[in-house]
PDB file of N, CA and C in Angstrom:
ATOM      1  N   UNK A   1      12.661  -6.228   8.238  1.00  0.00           N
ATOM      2  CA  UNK A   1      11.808  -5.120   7.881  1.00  0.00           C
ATOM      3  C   UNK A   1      10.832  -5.517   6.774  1.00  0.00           C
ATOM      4  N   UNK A   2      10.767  -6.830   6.379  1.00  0.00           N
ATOM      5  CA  UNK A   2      10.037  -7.320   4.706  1.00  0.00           C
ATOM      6  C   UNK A   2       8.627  -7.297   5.368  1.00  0.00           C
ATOM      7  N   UNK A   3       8.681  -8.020   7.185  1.00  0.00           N
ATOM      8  CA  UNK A   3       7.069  -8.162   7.102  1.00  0.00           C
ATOM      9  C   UNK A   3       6.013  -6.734   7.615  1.00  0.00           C
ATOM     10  N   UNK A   4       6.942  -6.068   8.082  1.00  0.00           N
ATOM     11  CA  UNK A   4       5.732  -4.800   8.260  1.00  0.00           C
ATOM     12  C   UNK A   4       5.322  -3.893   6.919  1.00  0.00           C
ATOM     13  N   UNK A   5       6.718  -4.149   5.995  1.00  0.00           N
ATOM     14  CA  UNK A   5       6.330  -3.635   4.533  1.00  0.00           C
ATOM     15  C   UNK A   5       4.763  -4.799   3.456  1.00  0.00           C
ATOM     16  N   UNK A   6       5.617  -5.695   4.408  1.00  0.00           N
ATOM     17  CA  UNK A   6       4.448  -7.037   3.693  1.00  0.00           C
ATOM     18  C   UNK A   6       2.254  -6.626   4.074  1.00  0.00           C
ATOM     19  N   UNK A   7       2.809  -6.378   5.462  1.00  0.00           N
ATOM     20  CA  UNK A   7       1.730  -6.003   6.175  1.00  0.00           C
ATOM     21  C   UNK A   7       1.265  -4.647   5.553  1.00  0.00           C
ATOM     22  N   UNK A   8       1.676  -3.547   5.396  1.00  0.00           N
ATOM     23  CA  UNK A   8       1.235  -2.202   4.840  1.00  0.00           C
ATOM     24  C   UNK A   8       1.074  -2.062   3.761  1.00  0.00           C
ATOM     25  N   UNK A   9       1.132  -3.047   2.911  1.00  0.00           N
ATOM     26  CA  UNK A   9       1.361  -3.088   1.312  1.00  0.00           C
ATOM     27  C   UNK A   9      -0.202  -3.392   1.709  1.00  0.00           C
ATOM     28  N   UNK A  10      -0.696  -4.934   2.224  1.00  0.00           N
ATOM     29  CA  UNK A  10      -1.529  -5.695   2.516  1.00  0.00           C
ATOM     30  C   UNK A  10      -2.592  -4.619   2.438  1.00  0.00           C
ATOM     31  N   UNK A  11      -2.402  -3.652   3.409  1.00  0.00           N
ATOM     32  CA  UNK A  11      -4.198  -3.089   4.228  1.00  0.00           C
ATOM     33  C   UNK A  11      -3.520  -1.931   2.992  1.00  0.00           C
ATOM     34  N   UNK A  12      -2.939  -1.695   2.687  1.00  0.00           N
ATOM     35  CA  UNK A  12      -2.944  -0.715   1.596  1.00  0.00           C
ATOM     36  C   UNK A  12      -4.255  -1.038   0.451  1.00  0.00           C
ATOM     37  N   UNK A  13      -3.556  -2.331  -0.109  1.00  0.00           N
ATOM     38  CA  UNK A  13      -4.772  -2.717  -1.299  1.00  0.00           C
ATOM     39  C   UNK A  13      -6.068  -3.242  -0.441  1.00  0.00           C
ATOM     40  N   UNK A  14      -6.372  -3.391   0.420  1.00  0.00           N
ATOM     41  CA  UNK A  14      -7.560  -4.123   1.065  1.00  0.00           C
ATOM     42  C   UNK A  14      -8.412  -2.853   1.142  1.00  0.00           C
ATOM     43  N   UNK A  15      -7.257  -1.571   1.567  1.00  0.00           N
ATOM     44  CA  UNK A  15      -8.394  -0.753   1.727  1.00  0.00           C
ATOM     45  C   UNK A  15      -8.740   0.123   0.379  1.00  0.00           C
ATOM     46  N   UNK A  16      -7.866   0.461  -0.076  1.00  0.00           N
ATOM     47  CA  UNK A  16      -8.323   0.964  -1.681  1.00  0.00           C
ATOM     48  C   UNK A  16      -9.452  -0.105  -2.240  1.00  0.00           C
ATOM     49  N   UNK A  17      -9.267  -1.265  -2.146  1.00  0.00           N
ATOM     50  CA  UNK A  17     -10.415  -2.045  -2.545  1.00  0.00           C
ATOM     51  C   UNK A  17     -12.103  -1.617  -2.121  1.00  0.00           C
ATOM     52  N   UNK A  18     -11.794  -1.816  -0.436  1.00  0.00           N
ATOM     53  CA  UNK A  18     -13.152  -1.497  -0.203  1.00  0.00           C
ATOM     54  C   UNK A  18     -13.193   0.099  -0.097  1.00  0.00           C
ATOM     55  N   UNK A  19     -12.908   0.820  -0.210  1.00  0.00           N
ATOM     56  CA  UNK A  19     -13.397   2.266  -0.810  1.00  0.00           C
ATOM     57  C   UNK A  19     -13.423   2.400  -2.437  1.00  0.00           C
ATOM     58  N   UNK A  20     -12.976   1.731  -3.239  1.00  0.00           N
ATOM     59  CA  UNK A  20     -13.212   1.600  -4.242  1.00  0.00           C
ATOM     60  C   UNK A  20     -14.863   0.985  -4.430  1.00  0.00           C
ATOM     61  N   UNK A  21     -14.947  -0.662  -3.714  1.00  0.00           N
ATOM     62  CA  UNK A  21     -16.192  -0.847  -4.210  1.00  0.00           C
ATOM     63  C   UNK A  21     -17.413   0.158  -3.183  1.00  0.00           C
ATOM     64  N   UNK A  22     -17.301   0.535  -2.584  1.00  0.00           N
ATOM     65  CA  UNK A  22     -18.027   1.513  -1.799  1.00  0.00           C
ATOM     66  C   UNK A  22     -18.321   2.626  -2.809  1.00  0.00           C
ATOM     67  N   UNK A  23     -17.237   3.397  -3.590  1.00  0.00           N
ATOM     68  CA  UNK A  23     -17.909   4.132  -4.611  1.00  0.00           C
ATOM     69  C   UNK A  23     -18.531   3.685  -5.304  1.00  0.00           C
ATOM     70  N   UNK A  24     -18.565   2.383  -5.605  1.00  0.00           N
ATOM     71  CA  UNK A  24     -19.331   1.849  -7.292  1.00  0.00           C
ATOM     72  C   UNK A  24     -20.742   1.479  -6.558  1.00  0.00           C
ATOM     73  N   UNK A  25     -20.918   1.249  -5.177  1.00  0.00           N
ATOM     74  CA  UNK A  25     -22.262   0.557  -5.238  1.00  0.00           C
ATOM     75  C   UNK A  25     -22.988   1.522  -4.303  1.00  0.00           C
ATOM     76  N   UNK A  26     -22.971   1.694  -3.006  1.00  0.00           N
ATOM     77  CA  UNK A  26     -24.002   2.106  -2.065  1.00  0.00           C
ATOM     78  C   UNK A  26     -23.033   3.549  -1.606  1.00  0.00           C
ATOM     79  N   UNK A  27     -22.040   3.868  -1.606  1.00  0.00           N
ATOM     80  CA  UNK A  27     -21.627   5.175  -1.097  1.00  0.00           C
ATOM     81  C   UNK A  27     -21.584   5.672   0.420  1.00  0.00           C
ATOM     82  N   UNK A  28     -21.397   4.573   1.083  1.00  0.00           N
ATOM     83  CA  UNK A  28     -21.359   5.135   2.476  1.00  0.00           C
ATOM     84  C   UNK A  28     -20.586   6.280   2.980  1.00  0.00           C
ATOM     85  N   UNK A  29     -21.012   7.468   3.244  1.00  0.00           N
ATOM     86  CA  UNK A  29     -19.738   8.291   3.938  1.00  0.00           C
ATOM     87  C   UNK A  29     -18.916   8.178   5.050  1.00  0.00           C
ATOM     88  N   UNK A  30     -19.164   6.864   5.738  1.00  0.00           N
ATOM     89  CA  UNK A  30     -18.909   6.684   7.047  1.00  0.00           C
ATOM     90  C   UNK A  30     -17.360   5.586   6.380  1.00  0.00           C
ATOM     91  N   UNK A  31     -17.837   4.664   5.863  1.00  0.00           N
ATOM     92  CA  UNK A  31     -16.722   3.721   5.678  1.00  0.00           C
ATOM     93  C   UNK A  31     -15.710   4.749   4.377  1.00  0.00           C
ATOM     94  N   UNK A  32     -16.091   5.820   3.628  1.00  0.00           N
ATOM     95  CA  UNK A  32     -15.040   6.373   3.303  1.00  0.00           C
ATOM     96  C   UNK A  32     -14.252   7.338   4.038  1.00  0.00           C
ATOM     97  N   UNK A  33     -14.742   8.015   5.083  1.00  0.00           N
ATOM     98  CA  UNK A  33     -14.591   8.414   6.173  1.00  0.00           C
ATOM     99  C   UNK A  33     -13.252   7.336   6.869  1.00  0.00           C
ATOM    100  N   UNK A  34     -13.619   6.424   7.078  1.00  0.00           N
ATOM    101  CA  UNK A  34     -12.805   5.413   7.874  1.00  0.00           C
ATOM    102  C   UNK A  34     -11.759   4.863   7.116  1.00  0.00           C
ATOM    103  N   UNK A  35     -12.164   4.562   5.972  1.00  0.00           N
ATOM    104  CA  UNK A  35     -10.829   3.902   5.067  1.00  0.00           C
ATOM    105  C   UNK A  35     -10.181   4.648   4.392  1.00  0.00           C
ATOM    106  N   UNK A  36     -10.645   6.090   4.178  1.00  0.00           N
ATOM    107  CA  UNK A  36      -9.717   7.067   3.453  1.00  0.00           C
ATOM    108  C   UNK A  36      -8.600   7.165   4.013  1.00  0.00           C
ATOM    109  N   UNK A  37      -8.522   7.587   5.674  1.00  0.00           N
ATOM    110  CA  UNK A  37      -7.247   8.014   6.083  1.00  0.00           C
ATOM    111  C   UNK A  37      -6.581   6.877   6.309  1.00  0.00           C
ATOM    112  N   UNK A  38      -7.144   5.597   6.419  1.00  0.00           N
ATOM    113  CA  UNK A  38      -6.474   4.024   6.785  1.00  0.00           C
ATOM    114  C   UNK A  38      -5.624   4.056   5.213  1.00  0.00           C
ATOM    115  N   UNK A  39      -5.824   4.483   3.814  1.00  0.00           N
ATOM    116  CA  UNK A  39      -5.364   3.836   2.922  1.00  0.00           C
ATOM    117  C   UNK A  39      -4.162   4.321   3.075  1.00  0.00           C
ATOM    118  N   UNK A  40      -4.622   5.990   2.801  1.00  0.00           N
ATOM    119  CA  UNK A  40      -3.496   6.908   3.160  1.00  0.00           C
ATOM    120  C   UNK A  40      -2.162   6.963   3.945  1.00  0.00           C
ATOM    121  N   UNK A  41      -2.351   6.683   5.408  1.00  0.00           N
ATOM    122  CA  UNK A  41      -1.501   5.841   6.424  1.00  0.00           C
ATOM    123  C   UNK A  41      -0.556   4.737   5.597  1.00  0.00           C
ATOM    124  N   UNK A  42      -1.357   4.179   5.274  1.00  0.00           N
ATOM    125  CA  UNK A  42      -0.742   2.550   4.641  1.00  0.00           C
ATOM    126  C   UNK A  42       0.213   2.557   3.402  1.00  0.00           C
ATOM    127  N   UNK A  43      -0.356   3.759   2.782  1.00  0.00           N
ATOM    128  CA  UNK A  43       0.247   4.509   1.243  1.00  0.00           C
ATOM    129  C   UNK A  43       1.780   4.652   2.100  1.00  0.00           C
ATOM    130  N   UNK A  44       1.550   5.842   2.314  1.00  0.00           N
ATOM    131  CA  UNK A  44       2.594   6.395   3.143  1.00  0.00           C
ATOM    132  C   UNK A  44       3.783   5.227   3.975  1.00  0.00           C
ATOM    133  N   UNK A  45       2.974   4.390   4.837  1.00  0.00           N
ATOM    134  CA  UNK A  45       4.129   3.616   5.989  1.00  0.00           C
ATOM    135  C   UNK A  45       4.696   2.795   4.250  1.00  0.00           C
ATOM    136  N   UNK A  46       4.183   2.189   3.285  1.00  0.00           N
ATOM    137  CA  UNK A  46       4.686   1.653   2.340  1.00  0.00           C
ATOM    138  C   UNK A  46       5.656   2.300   1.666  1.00  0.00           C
ATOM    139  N   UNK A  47       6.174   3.670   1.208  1.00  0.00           N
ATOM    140  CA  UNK A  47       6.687   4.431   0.673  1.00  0.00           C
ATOM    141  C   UNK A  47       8.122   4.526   2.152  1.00  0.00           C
ATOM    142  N   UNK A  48       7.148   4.710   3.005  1.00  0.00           N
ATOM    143  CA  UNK A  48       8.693   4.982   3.998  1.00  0.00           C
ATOM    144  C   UNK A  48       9.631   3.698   4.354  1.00  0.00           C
ATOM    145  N   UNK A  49       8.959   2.703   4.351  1.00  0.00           N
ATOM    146  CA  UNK A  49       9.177   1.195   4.804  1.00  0.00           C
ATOM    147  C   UNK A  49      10.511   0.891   3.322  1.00  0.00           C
ATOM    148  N   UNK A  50       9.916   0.835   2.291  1.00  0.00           N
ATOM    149  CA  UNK A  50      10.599   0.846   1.173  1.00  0.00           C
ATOM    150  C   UNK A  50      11.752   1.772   1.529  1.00  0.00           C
ATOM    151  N   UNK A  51      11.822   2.967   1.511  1.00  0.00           N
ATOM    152  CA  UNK A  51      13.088   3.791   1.310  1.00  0.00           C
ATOM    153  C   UNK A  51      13.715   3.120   2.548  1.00  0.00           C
ATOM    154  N   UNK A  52      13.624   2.851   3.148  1.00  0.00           N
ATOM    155  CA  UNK A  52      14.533   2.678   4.681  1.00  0.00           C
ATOM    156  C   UNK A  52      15.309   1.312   4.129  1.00  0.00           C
ATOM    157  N   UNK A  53      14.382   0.518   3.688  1.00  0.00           N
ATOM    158  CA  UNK A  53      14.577  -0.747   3.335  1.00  0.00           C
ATOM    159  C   UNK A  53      16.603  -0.650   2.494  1.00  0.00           C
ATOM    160  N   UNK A  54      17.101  -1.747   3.443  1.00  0.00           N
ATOM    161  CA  UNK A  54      18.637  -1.688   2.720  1.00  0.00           C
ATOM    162  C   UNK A  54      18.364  -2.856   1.165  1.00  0.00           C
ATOM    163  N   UNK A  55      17.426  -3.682   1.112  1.00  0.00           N
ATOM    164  CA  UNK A  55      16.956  -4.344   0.072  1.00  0.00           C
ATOM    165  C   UNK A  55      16.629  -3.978  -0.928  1.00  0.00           C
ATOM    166  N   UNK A  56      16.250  -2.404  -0.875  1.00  0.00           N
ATOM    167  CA  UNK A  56      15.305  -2.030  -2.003  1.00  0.00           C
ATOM    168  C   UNK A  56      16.149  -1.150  -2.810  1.00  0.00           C
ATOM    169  N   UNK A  57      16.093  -1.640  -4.241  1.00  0.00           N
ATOM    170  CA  UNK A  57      16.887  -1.017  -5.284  1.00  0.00           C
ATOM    171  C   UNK A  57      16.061   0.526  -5.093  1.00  0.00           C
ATOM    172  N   UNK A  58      16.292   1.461  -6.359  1.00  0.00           N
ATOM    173  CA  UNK A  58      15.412   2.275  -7.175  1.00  0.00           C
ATOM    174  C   UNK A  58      14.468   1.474  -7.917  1.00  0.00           C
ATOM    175  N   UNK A  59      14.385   0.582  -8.525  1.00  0.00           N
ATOM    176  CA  UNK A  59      13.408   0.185  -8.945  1.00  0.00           C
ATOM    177  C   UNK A  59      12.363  -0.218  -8.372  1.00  0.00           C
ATOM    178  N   UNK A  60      12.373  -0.732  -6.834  1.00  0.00           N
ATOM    179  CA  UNK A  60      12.089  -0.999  -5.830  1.00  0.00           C
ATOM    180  C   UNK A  60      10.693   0.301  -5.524  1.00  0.00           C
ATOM    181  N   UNK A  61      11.444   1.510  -5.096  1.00  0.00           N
ATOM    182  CA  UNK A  61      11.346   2.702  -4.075  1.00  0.00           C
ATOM    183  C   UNK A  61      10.499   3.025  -5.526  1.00  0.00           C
ATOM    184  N   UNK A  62      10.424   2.721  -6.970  1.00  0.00           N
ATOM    185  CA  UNK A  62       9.955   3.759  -7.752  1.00  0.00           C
ATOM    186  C   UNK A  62       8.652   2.713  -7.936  1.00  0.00           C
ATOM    187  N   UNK A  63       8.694   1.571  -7.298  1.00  0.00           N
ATOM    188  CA  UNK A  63       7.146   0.982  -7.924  1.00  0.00           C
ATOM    189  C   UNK A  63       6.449   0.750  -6.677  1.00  0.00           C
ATOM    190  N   UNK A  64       6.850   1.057  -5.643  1.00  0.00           N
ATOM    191  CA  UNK A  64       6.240   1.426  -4.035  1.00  0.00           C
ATOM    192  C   UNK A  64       5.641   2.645  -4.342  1.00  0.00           C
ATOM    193  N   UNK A  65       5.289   3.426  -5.324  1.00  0.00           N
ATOM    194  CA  UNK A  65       4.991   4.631  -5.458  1.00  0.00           C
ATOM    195  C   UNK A  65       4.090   4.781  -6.115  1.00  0.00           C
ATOM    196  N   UNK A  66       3.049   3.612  -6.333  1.00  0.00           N
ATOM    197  CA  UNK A  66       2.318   3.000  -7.384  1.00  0.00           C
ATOM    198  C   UNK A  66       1.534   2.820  -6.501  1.00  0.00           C
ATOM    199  N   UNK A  67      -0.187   3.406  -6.215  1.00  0.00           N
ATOM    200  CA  UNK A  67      -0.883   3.245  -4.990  1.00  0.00           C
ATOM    201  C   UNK A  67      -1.823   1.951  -5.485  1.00  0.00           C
ATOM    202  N   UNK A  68      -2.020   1.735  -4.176  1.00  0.00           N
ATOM    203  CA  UNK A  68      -2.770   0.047  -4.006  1.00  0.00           C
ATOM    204  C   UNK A  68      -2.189  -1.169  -4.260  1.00  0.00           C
ATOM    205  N   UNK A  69      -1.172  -1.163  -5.593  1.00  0.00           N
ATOM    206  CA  UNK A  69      -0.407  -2.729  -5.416  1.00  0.00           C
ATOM    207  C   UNK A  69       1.303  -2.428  -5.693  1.00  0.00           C
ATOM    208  N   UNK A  70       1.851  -1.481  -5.410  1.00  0.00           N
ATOM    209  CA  UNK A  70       2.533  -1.099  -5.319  1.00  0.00           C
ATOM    210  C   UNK A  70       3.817  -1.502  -4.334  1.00  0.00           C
ATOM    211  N   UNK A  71       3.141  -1.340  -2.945  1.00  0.00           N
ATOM    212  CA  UNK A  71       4.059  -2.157  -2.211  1.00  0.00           C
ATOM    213  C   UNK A  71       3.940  -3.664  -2.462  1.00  0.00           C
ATOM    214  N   UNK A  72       2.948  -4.591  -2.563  1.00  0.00           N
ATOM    215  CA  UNK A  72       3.224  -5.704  -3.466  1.00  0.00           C
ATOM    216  C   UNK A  72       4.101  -5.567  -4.571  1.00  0.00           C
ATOM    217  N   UNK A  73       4.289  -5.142  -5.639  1.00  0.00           N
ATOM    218  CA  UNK A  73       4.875  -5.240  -6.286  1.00  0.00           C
ATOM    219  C   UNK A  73       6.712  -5.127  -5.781  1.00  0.00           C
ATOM    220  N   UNK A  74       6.636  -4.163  -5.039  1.00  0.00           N
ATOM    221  CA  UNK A  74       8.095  -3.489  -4.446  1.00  0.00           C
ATOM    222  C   UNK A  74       8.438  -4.316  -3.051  1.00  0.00           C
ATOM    223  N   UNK A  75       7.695  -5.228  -2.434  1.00  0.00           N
ATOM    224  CA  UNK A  75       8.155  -6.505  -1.639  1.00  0.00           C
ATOM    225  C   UNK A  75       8.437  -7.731  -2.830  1.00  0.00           C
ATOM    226  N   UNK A  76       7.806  -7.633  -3.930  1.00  0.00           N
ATOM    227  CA  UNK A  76       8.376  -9.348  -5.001  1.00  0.00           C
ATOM    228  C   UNK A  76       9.238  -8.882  -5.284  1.00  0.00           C
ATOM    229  N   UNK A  77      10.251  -7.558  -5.661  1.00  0.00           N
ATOM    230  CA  UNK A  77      11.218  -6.850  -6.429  1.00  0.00           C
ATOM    231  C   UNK A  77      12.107  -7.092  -5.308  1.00  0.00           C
ATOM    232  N   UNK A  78      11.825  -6.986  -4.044  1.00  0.00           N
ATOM    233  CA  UNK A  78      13.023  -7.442  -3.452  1.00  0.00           C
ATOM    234  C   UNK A  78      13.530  -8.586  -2.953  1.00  0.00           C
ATOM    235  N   UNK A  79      12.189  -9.314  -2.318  1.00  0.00           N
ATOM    236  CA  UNK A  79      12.238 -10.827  -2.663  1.00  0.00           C
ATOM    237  C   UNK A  79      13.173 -11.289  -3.822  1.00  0.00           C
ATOM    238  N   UNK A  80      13.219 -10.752  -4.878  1.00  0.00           N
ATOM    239  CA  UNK A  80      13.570 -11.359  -5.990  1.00  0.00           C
ATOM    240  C   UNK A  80      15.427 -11.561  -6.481  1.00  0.00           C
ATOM    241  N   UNK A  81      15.963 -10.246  -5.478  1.00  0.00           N
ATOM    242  CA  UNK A  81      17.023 -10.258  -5.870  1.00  0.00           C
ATOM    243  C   UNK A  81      17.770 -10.937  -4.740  1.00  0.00           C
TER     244      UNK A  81
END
């Protein structure tokens, strides 16, 4: 179950990224349109992926809850133990 959490963590921050720099420079409504509900999705499968996870402490499940690097952080936390 590490690599679909690995994977949703992934497009999690990729997409907060580019809707992030999309606010700072040109503002497209179309690509926030498109990556809003993609981050969202990704937020979410990361938060559920984690709890299911038999690997993942509380410390784990409480820094998966941390949007954009969050599930990174909560895949090295379990990696780790």
């Amino acid at each position: 179950m590490n690599r679909p959490l690995r994977l949703a963590a992934a497009v999690e921050l990729l997409s907060l990224l580019v809707l992030v720099i999309n606010l700072a420079t040109v503002h497209v409504r179309a690509v926030a349109s498109l990556c809003g509900p993609v981050h969202g999705c990704a937020y979410l499968a990361v938060l559920i992926l984690t709890a299911w996870s038999p690997a993942a402490d509380r410390t784990a499940k409480l820094l998966a809850a941390i949007p954009g690097v969050g599930g990174l952080l909560a895949t090295r936390r379990m990696n780790r133990d």
